[in-house]
C-alpha atoms as a PDB file:
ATOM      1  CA  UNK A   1       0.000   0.000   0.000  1.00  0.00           C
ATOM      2  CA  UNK A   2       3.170   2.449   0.645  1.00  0.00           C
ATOM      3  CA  UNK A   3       3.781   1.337  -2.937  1.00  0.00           C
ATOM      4  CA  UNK A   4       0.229   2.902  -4.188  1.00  0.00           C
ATOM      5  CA  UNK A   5       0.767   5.650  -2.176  1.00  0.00           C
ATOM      6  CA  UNK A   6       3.957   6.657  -3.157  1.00  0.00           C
ATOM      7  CA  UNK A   7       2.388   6.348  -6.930  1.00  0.00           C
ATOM      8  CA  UNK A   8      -0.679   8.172  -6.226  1.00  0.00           C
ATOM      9  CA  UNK A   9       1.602  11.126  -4.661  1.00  0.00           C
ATOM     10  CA  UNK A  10       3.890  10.953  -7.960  1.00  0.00           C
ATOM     11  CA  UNK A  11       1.077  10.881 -10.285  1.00  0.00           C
ATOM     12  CA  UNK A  12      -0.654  14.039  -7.930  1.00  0.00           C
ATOM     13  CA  UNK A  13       3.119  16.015  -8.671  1.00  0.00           C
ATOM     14  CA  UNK A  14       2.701  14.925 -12.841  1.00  0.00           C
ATOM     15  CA  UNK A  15      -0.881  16.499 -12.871  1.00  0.00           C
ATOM     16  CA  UNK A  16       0.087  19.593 -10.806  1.00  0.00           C
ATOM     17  CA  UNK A  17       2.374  20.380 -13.424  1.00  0.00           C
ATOM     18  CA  UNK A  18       0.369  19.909 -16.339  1.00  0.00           C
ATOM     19  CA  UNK A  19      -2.249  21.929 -14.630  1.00  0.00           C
ATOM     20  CA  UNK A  20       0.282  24.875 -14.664  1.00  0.00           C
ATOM     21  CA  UNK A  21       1.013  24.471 -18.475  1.00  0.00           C
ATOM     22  CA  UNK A  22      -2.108  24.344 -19.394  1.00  0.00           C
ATOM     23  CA  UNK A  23      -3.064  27.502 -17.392  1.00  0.00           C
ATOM     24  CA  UNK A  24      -0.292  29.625 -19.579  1.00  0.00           C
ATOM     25  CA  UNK A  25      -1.037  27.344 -22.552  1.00  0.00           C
ATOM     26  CA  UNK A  26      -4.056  27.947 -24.945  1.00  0.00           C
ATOM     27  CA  UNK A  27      -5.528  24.119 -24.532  1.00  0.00           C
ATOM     28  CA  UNK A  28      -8.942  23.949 -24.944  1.00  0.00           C
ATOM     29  CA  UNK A  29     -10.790  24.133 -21.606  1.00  0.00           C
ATOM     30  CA  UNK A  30     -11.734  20.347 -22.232  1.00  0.00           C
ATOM     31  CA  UNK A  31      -8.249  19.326 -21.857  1.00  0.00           C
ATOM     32  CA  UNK A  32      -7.675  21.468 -18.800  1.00  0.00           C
ATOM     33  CA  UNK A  33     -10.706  19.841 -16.605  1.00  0.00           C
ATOM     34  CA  UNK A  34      -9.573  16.309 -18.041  1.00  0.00           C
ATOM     35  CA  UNK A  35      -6.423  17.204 -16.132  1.00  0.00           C
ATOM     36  CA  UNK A  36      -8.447  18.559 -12.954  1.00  0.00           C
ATOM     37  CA  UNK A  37     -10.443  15.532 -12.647  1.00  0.00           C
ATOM     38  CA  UNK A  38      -7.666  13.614 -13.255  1.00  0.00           C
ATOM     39  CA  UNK A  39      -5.516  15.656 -10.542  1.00  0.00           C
ATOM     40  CA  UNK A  40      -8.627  15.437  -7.869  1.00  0.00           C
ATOM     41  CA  UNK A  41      -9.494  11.735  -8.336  1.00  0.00           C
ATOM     42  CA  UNK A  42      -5.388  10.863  -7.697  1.00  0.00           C
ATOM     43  CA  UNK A  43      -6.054  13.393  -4.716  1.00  0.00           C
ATOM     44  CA  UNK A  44      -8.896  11.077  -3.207  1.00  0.00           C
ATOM     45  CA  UNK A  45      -7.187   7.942  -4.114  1.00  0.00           C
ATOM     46  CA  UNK A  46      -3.837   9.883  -1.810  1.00  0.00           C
ATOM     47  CA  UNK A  47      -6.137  10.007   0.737  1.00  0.00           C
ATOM     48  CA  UNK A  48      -8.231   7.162   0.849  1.00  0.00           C
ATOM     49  CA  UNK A  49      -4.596   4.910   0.907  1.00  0.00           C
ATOM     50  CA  UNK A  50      -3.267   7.034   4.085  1.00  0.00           C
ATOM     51  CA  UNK A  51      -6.182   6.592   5.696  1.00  0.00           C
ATOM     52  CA  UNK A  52      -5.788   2.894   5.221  1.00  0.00           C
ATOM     53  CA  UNK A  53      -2.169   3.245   6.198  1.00  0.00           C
ATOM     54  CA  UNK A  54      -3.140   5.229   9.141  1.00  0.00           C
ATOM     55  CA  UNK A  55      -6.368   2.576  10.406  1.00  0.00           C
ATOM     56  CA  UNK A  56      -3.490  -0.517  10.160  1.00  0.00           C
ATOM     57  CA  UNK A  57      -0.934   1.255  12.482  1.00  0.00           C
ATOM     58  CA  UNK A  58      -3.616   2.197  15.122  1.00  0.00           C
ATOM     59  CA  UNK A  59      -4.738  -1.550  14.944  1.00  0.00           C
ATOM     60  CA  UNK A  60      -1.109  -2.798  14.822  1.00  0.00           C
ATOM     61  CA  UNK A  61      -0.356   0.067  17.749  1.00  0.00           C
ATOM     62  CA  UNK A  62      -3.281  -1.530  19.631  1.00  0.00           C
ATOM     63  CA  UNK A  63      -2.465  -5.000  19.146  1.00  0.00           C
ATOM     64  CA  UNK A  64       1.468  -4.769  20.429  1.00  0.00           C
ATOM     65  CA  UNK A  65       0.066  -2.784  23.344  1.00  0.00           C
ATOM     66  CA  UNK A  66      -2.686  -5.503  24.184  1.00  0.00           C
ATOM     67  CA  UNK A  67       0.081  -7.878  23.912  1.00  0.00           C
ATOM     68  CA  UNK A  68       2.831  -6.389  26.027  1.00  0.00           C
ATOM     69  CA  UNK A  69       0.063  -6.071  28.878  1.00  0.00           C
ATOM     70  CA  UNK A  70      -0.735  -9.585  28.843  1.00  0.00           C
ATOM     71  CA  UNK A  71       2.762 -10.565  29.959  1.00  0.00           C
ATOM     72  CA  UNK A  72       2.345 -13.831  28.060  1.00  0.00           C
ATOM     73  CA  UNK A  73       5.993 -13.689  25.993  1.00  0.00           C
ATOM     74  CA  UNK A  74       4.638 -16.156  23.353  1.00  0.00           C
ATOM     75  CA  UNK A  75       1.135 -14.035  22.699  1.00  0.00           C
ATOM     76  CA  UNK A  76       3.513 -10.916  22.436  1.00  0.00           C
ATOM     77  CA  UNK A  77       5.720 -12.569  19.860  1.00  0.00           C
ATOM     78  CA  UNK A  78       2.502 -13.923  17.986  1.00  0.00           C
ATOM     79  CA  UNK A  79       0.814 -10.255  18.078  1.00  0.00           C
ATOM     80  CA  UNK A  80       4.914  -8.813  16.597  1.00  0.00           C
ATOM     81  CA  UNK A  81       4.880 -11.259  13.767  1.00  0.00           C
ATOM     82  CA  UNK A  82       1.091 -10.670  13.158  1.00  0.00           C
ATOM     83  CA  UNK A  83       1.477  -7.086  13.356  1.00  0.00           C
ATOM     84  CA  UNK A  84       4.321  -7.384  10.705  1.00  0.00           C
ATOM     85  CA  UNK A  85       2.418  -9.458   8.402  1.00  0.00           C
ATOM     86  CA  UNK A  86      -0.506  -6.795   8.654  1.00  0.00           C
ATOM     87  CA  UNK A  87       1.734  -3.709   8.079  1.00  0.00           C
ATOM     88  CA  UNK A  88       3.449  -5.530   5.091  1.00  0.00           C
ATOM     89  CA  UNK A  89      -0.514  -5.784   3.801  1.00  0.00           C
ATOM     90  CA  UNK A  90      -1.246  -2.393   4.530  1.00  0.00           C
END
């Protein structure tokens, strides 16, 4: 998902700029508002995969903390590998 993000952010920086040629540029104004949809759909999709990011560190955060208050060293090490195999999902 950092993947996606990173691609999303890089695709938002490609459509900024063409937004800015095209406002000192005499494109039609179809091609300009192809280029702001395009710019506030990547936008959405920016945000929609942080917020994902973001929910799957508060669970992993919540998870570690459950498991270092349990005392039990092999749930702890179950919740660490679990929370690894969730982040590398996220």
């Amino acid at each position: 998902m950092h993947t996606e993000l990173a691609e999303a952010r890089a695709e938002i920086r490609r459509l900024t700029i063409d937004t800015a040629r095209l406002a000192f540029q005499s494109w039609p104004w179809e091609a300009q508002r192809s280029t702001h949809n395009a710019l506030a759909r990547c936008r959405a999709k920016e945000a929609k995969l942080a917020a994902r990011i973001d929910a799957a560190e508060q669970r992993t955060a919540k998870l570690m903390k459950a498991a270092e208050s349990s005392g039990n060293p092999l749930l702890f090490a179950i919740a660490y590998v679990a929370a690894g195999v969730a982040a590398e999902a996220a």
